[in-house]
C-alpha atoms as a PDB file:
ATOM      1  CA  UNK A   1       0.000   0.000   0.000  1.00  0.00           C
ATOM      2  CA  UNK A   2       1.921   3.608  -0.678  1.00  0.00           C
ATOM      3  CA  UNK A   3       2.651   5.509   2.082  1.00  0.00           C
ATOM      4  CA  UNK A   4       0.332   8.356   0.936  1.00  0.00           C
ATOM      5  CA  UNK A   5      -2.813   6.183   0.778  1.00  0.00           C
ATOM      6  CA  UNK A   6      -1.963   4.569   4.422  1.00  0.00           C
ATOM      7  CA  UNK A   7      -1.160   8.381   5.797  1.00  0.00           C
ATOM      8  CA  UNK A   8      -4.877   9.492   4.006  1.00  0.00           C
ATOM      9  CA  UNK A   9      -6.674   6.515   5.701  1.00  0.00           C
ATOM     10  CA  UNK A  10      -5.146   7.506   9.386  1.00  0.00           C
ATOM     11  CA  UNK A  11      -6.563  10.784   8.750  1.00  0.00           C
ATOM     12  CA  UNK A  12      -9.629   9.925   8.265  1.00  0.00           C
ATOM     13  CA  UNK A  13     -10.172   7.327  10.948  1.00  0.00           C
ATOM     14  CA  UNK A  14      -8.369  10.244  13.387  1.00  0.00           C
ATOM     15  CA  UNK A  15     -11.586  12.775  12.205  1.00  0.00           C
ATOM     16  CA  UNK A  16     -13.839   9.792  12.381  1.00  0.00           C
ATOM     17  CA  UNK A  17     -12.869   9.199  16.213  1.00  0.00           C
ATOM     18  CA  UNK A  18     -12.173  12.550  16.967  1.00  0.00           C
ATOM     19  CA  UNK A  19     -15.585  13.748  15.521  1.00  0.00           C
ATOM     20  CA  UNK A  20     -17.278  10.889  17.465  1.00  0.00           C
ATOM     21  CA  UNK A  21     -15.942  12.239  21.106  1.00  0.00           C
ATOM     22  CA  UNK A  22     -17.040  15.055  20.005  1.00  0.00           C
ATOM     23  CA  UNK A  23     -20.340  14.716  18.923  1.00  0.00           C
ATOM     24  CA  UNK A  24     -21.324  11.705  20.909  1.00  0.00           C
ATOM     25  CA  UNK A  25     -22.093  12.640  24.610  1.00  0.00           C
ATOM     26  CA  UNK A  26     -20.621   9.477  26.747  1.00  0.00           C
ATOM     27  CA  UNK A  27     -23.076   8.023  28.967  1.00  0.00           C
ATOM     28  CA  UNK A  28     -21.470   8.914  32.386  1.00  0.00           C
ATOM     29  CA  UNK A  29     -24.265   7.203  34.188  1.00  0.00           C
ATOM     30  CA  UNK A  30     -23.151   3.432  32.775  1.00  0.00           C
ATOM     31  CA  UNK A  31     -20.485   1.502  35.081  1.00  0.00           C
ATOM     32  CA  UNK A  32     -17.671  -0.342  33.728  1.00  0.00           C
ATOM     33  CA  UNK A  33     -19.410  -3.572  34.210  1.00  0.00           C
ATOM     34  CA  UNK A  34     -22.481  -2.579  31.683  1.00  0.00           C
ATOM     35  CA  UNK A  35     -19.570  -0.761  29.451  1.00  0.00           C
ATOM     36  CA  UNK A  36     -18.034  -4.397  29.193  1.00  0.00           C
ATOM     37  CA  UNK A  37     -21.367  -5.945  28.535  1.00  0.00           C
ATOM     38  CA  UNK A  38     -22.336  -3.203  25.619  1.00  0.00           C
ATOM     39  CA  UNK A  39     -19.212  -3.764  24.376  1.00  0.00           C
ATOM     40  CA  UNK A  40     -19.713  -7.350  23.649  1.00  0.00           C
ATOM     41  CA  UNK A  41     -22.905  -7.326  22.007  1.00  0.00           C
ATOM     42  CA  UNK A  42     -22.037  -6.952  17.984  1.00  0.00           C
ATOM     43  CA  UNK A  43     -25.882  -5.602  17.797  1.00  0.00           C
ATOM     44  CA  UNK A  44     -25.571  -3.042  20.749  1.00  0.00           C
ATOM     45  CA  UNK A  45     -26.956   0.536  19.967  1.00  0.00           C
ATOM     46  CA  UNK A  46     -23.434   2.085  20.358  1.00  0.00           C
ATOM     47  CA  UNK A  47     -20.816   3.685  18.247  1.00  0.00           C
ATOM     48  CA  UNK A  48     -17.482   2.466  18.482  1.00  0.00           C
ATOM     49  CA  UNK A  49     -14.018   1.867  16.203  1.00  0.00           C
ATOM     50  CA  UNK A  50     -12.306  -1.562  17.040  1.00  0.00           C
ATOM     51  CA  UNK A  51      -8.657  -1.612  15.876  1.00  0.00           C
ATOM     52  CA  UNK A  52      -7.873  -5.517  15.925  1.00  0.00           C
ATOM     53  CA  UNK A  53      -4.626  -6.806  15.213  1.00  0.00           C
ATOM     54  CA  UNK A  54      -4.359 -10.574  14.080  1.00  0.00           C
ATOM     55  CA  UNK A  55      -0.695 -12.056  14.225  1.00  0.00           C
ATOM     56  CA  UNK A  56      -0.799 -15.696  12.347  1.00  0.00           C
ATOM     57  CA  UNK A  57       2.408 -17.653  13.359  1.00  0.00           C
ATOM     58  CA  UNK A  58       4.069 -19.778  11.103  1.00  0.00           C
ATOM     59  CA  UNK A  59       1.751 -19.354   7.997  1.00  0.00           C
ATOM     60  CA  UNK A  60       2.361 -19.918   4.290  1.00  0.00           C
ATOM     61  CA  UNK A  61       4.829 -22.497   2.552  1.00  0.00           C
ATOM     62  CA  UNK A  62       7.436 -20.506   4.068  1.00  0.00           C
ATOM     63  CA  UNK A  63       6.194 -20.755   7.776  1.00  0.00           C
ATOM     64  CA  UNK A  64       6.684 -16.993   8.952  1.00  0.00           C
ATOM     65  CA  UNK A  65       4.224 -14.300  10.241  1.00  0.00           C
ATOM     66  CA  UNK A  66       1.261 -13.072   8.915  1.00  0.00           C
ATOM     67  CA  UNK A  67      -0.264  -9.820  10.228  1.00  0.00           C
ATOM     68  CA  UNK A  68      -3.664  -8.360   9.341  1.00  0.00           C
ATOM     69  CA  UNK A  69      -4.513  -5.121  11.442  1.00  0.00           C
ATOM     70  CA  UNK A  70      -8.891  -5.232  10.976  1.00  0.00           C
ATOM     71  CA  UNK A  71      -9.913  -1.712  11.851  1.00  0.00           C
ATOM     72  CA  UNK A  72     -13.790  -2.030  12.142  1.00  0.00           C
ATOM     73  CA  UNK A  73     -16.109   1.001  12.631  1.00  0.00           C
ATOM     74  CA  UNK A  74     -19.947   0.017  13.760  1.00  0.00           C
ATOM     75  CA  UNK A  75     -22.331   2.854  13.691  1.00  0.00           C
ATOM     76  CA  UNK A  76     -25.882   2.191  14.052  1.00  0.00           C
ATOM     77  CA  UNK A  77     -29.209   3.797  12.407  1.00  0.00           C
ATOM     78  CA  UNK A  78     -32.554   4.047  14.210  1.00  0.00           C
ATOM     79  CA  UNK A  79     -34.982   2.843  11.728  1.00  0.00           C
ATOM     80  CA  UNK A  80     -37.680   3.689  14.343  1.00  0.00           C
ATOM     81  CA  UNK A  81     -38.739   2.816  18.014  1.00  0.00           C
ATOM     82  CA  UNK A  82     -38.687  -0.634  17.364  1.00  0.00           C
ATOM     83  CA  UNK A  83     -35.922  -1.430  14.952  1.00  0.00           C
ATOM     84  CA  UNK A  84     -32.479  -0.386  14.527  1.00  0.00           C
ATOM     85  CA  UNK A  85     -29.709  -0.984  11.660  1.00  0.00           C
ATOM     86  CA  UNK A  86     -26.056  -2.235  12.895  1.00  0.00           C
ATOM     87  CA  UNK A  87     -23.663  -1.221  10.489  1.00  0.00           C
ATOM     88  CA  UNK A  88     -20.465  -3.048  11.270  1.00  0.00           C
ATOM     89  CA  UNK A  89     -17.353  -2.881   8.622  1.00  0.00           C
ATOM     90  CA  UNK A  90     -14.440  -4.567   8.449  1.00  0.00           C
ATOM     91  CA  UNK A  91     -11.410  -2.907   6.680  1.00  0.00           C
ATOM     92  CA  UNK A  92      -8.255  -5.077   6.838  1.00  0.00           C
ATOM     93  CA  UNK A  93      -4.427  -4.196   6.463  1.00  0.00           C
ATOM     94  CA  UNK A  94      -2.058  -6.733   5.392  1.00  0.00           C
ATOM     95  CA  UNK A  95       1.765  -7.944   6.321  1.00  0.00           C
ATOM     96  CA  UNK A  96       1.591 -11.505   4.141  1.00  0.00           C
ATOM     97  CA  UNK A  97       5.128 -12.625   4.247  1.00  0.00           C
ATOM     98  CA  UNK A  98       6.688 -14.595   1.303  1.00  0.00           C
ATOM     99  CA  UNK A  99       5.568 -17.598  -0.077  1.00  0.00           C
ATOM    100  CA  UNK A 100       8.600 -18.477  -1.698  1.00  0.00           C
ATOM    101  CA  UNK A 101      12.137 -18.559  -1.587  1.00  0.00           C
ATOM    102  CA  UNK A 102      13.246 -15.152  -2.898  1.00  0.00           C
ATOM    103  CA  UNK A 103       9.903 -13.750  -2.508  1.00  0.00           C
ATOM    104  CA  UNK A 104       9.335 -10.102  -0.930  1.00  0.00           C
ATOM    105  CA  UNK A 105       6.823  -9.427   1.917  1.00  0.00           C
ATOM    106  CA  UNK A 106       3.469  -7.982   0.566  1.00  0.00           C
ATOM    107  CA  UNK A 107       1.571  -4.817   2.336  1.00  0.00           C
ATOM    108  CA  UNK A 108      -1.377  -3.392   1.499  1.00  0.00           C
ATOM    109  CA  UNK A 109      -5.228  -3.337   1.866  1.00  0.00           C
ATOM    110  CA  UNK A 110      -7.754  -6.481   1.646  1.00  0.00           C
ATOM    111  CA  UNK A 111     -10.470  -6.514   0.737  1.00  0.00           C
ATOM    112  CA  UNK A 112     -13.253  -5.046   3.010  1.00  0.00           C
ATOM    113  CA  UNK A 113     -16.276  -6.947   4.239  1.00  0.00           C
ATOM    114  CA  UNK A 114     -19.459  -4.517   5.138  1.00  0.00           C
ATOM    115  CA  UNK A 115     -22.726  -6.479   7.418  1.00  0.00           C
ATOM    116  CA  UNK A 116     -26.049  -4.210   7.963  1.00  0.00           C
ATOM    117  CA  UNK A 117     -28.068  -5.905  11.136  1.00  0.00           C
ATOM    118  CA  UNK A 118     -31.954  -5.736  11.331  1.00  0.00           C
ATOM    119  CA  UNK A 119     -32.285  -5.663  15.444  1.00  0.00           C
ATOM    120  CA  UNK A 120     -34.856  -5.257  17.633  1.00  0.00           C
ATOM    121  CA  UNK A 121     -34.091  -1.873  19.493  1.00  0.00           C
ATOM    122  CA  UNK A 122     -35.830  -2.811  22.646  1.00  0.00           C
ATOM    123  CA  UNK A 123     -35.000  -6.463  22.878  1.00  0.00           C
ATOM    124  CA  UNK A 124     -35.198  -9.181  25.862  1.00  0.00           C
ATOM    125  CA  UNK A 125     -32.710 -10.842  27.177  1.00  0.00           C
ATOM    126  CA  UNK A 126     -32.396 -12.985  24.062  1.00  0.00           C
ATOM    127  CA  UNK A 127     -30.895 -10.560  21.253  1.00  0.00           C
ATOM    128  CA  UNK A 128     -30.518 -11.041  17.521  1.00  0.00           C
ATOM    129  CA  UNK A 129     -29.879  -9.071  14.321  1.00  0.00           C
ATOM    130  CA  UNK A 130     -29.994 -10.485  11.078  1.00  0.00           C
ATOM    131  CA  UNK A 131     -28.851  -9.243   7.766  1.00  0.00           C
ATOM    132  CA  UNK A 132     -27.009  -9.316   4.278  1.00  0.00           C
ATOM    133  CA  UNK A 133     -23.067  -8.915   4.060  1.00  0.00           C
ATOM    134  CA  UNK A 134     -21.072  -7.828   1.333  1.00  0.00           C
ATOM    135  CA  UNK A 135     -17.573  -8.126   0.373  1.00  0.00           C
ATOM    136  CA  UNK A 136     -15.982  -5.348  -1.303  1.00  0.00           C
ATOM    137  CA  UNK A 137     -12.603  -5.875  -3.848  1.00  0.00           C
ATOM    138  CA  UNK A 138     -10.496  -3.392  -2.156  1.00  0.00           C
ATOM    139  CA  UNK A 139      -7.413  -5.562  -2.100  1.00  0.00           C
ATOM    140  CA  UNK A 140      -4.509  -3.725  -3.350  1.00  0.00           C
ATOM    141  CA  UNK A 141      -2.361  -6.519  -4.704  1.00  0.00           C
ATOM    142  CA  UNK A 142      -3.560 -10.107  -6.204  1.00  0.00           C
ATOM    143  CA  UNK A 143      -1.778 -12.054  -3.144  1.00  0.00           C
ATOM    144  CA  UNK A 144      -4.166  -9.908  -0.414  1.00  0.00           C
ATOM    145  CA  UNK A 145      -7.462 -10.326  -1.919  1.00  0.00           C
ATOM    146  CA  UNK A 146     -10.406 -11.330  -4.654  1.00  0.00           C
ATOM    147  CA  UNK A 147     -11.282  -8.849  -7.458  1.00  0.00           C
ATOM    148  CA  UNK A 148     -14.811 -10.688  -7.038  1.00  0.00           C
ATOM    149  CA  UNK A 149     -17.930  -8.831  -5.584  1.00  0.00           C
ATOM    150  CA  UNK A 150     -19.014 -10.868  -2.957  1.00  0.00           C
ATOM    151  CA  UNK A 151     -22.521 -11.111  -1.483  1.00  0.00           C
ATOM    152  CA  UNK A 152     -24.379 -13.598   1.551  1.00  0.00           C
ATOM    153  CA  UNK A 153     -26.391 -13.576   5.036  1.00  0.00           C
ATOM    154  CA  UNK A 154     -25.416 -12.860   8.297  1.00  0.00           C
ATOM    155  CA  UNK A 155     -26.809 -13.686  11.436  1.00  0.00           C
ATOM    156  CA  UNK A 156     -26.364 -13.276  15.248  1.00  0.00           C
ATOM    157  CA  UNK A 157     -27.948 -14.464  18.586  1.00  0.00           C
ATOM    158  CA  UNK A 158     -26.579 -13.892  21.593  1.00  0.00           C
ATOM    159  CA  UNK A 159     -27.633 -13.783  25.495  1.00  0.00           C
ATOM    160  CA  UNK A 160     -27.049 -10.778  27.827  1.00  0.00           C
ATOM    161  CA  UNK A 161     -28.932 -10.097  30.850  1.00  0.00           C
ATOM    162  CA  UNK A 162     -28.842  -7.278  33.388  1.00  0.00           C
ATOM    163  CA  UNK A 163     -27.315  -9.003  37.107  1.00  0.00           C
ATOM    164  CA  UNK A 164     -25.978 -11.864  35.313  1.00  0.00           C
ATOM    165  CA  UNK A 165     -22.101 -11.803  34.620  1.00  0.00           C
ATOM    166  CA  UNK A 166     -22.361 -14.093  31.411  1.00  0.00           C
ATOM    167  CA  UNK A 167     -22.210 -12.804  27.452  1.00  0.00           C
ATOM    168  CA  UNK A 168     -22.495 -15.630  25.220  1.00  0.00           C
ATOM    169  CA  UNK A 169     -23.735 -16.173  21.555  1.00  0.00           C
ATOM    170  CA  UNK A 170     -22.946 -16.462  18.013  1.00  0.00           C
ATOM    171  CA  UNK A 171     -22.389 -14.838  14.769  1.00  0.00           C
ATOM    172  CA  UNK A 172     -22.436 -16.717  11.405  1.00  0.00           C
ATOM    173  CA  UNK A 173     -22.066 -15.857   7.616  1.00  0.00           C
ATOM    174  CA  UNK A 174     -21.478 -17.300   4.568  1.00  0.00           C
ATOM    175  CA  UNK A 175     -20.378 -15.127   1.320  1.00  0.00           C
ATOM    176  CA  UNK A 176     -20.689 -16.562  -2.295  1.00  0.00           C
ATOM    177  CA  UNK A 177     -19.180 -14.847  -5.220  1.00  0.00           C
ATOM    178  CA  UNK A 178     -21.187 -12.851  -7.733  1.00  0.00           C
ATOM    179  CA  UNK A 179     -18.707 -13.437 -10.109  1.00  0.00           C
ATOM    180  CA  UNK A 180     -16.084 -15.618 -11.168  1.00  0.00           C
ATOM    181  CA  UNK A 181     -13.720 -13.878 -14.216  1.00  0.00           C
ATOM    182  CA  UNK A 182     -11.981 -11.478 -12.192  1.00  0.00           C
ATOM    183  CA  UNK A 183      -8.673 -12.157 -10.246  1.00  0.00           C
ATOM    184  CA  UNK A 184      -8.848 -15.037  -8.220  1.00  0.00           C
ATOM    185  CA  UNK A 185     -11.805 -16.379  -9.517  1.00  0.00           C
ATOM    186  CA  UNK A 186     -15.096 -17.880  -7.541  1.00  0.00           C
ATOM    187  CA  UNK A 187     -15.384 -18.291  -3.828  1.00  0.00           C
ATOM    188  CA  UNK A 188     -17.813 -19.711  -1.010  1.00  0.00           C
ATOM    189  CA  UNK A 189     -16.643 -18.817   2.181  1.00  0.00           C
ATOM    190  CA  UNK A 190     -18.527 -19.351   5.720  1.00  0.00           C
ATOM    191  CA  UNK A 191     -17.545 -18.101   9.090  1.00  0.00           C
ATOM    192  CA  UNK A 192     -18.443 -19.088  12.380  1.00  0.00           C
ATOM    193  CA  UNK A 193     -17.991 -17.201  15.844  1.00  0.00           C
ATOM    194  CA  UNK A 194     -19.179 -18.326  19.199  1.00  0.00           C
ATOM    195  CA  UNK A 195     -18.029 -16.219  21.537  1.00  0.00           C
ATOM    196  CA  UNK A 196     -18.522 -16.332  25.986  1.00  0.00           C
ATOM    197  CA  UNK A 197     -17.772 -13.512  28.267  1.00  0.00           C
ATOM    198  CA  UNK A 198     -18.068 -13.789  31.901  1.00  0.00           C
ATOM    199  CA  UNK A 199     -17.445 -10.466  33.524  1.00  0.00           C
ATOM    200  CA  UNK A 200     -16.063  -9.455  36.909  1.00  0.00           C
ATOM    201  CA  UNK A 201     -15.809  -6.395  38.811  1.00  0.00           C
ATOM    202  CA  UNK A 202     -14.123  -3.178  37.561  1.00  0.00           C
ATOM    203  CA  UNK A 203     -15.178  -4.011  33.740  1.00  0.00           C
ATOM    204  CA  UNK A 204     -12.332  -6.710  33.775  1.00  0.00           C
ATOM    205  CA  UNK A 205     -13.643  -9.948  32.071  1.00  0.00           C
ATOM    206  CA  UNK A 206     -12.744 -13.393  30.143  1.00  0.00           C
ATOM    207  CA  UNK A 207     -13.580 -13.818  26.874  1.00  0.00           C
ATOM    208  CA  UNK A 208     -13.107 -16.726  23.956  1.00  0.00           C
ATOM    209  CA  UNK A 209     -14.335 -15.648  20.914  1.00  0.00           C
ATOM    210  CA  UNK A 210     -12.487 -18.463  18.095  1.00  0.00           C
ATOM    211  CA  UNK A 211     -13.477 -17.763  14.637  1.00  0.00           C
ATOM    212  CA  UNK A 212     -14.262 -20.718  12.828  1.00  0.00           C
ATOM    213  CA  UNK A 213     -14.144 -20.518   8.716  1.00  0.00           C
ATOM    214  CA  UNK A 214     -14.902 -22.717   6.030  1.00  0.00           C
ATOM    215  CA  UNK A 215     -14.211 -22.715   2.523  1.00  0.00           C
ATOM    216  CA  UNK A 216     -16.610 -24.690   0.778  1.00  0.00           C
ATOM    217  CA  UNK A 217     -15.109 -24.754  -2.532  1.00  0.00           C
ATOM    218  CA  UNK A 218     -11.726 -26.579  -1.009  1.00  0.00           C
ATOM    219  CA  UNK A 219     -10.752 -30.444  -0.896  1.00  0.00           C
ATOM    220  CA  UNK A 220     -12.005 -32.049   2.547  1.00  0.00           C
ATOM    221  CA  UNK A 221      -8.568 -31.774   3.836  1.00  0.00           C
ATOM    222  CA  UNK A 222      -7.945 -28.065   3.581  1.00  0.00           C
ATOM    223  CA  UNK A 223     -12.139 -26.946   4.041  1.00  0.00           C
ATOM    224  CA  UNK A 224     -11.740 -25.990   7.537  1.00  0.00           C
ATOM    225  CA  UNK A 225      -9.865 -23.452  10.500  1.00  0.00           C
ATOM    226  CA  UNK A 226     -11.081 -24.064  13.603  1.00  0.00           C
ATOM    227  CA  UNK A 227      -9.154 -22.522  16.681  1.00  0.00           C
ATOM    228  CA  UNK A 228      -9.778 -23.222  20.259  1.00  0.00           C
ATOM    229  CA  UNK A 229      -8.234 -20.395  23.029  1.00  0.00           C
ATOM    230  CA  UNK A 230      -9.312 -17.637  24.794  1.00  0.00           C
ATOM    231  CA  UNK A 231      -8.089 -14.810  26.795  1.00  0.00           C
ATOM    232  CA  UNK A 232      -8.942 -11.574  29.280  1.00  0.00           C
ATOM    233  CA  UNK A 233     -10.362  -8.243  28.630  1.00  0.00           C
ATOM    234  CA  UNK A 234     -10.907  -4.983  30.454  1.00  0.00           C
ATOM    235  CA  UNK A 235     -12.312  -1.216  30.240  1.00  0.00           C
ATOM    236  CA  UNK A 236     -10.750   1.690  30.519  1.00  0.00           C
ATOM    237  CA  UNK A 237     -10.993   5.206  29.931  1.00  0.00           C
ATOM    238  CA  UNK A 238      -8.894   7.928  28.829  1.00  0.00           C
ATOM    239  CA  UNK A 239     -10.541  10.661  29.820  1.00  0.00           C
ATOM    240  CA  UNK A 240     -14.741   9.977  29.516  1.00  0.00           C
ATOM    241  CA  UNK A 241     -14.070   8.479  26.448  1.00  0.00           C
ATOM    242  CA  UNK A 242     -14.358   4.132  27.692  1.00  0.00           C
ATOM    243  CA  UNK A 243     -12.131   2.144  25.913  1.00  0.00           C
ATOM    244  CA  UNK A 244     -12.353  -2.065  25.730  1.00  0.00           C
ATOM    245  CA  UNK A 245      -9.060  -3.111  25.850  1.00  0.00           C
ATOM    246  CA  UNK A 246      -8.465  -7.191  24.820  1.00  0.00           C
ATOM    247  CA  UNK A 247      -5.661 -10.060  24.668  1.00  0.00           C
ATOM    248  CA  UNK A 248      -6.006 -13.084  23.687  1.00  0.00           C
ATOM    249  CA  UNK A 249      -4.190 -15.936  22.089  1.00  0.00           C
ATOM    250  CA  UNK A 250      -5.956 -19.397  20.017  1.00  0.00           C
ATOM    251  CA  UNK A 251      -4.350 -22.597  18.829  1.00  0.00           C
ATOM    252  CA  UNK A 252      -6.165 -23.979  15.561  1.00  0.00           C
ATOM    253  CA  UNK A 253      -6.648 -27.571  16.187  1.00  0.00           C
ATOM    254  CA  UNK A 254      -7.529 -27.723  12.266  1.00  0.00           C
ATOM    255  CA  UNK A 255      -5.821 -25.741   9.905  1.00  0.00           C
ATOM    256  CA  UNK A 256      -5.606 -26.210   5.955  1.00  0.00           C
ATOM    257  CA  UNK A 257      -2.423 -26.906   4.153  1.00  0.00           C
ATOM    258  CA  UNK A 258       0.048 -23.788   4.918  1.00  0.00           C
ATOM    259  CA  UNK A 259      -2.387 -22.412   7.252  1.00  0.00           C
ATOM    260  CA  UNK A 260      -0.745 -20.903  10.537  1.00  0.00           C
ATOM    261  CA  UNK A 261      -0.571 -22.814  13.943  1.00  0.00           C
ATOM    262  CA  UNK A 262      -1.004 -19.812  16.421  1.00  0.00           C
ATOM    263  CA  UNK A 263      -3.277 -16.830  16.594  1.00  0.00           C
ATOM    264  CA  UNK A 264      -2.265 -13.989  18.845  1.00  0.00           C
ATOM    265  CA  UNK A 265      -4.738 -11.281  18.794  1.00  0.00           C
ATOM    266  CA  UNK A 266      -4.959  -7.978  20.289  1.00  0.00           C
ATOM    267  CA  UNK A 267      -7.908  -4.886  20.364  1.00  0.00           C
ATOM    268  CA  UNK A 268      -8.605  -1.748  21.604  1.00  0.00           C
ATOM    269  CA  UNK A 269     -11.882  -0.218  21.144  1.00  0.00           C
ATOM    270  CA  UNK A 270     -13.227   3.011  21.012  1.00  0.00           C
ATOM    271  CA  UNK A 271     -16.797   3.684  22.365  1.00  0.00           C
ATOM    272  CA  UNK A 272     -19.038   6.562  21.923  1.00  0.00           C
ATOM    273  CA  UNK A 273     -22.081   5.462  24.167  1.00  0.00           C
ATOM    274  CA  UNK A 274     -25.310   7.323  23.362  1.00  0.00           C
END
């Protein structure tokens, strides 16, 4: 990616966050333990920025590191009093290290992946949001990405009640092609993410949240990447503005050929409570 495009796109995240403290009067009233909660609930009715850095270990033919930094605003839209619209993006930058002997590491964008939830805006203790996802050819080189429009559902349900220190649930999706005669042809690609939080005092909490994905289109030996770990998150705040701070690390008990042993990943989050 040139430096001048990765410069631009700081710049504008900085305005988006900095116009978000500014416009977005933080809920004083909400204690670290419901800031925890909010923040774990991919449907919540709050606007936030998630910066999420992904560290593969020993990926590729080659067996080095792969880093992908997802940054991932969500902003929500009241449809009405009953309904709201979760808008959650996901806009990845890529380290991909060589895949062959003489081979040069490769930097740039991926391609970006953009989910609208339908959600009930006043919902029980039993939440959901369901709704299409779309995957956008941003890549910005042929090893990072699909020149393919991609389209698919996505779905989550997930439990969260006041007084009770659990957060569990799960998000699914599944993303078909539209097209197949543009660099790197067809694709059918599924994800899975359960995810359990069980929060403790001072908005510190554990968390496992493995993502699963599938790629239907693959021999049966190379379909799946399933992970099993977990790790520990907490709240903070600089300033009023809360921030969800998370570490975690996942070993992938199933990996396809060339596909990395360890995940290490790391996240800070922004949050602009209404």
């Amino acid at each position: 990616m040139p430096a001048a495009n990765l410069k631009q796109a700081t710049r504008v995240l900085g305005l988006f966050a900095l116009g978000a403290i500014f416009a977005t009067p933080v809920r004083a009233e909400l204690s670290a333990e419901e800031l925890a909660k909010l923040a774990q609930n991919p449907v919540g009715n709050l606007i936030s920025l998630p910066f999420q850095n992904n560290t593969n270990l020993h990926y590729g033919p080659e067996r080095k590191t792969q880093n992908i930094l997802n940054i991932q605003p969500v902003i929500p839209i009241s449809v009405n009093d009953d309904w709201n619209i979760i808008t959650r993006t996901i806009l990845p930058v890529i380290s991909m290290p060589s895949l062959y002997p003489g081979d040069d590491r490769t930097n740039g964008i991926g391609d970006t992946v953009f989910t609208a939830f339908l959600s009930p805006a006043k919902p029980g203790s039993l939440i959901w949001g369901a709704g299409p996802v779309v995957q956008l050819p941003t890549n910005s080189n042929a090893e990072l990405g699909n020149k393919n429009w991609g389209l698919g559902p996505s779905f989550v349900v997930l439990h969260l009640e006041h007084g009770d220190p659990w957060v569990y649930g799960v998000l699914a999706n599944n993303i078909w092609s539209l097209s197949s005669d543009q660099q790197g042809g067809s694709y059918n690609n599924g994800l899975i993410q359960p995810f359990v939080n069980y929060n403790l005092e001072g908005g510190l909490y554990l968390t496992s949240s493995p993502i699963l994905t599938v790629d239907w289109k693959a021999d049966d030996d190379n379909k799946w990447t399933v992970p099993l770990g977990g790790g520990v998150g907490k709240i903070f705040h600089f300033g009023k503005l809360p921030v969800n701070t998370q570490i975690s690390a996942y070993y992938n008990v199933i990996t396809p050929d060339n596909g990395p042993d360890w995940q290490i990943r790391a996240q800070v989050q922004l949050m602009f409570p209404k």
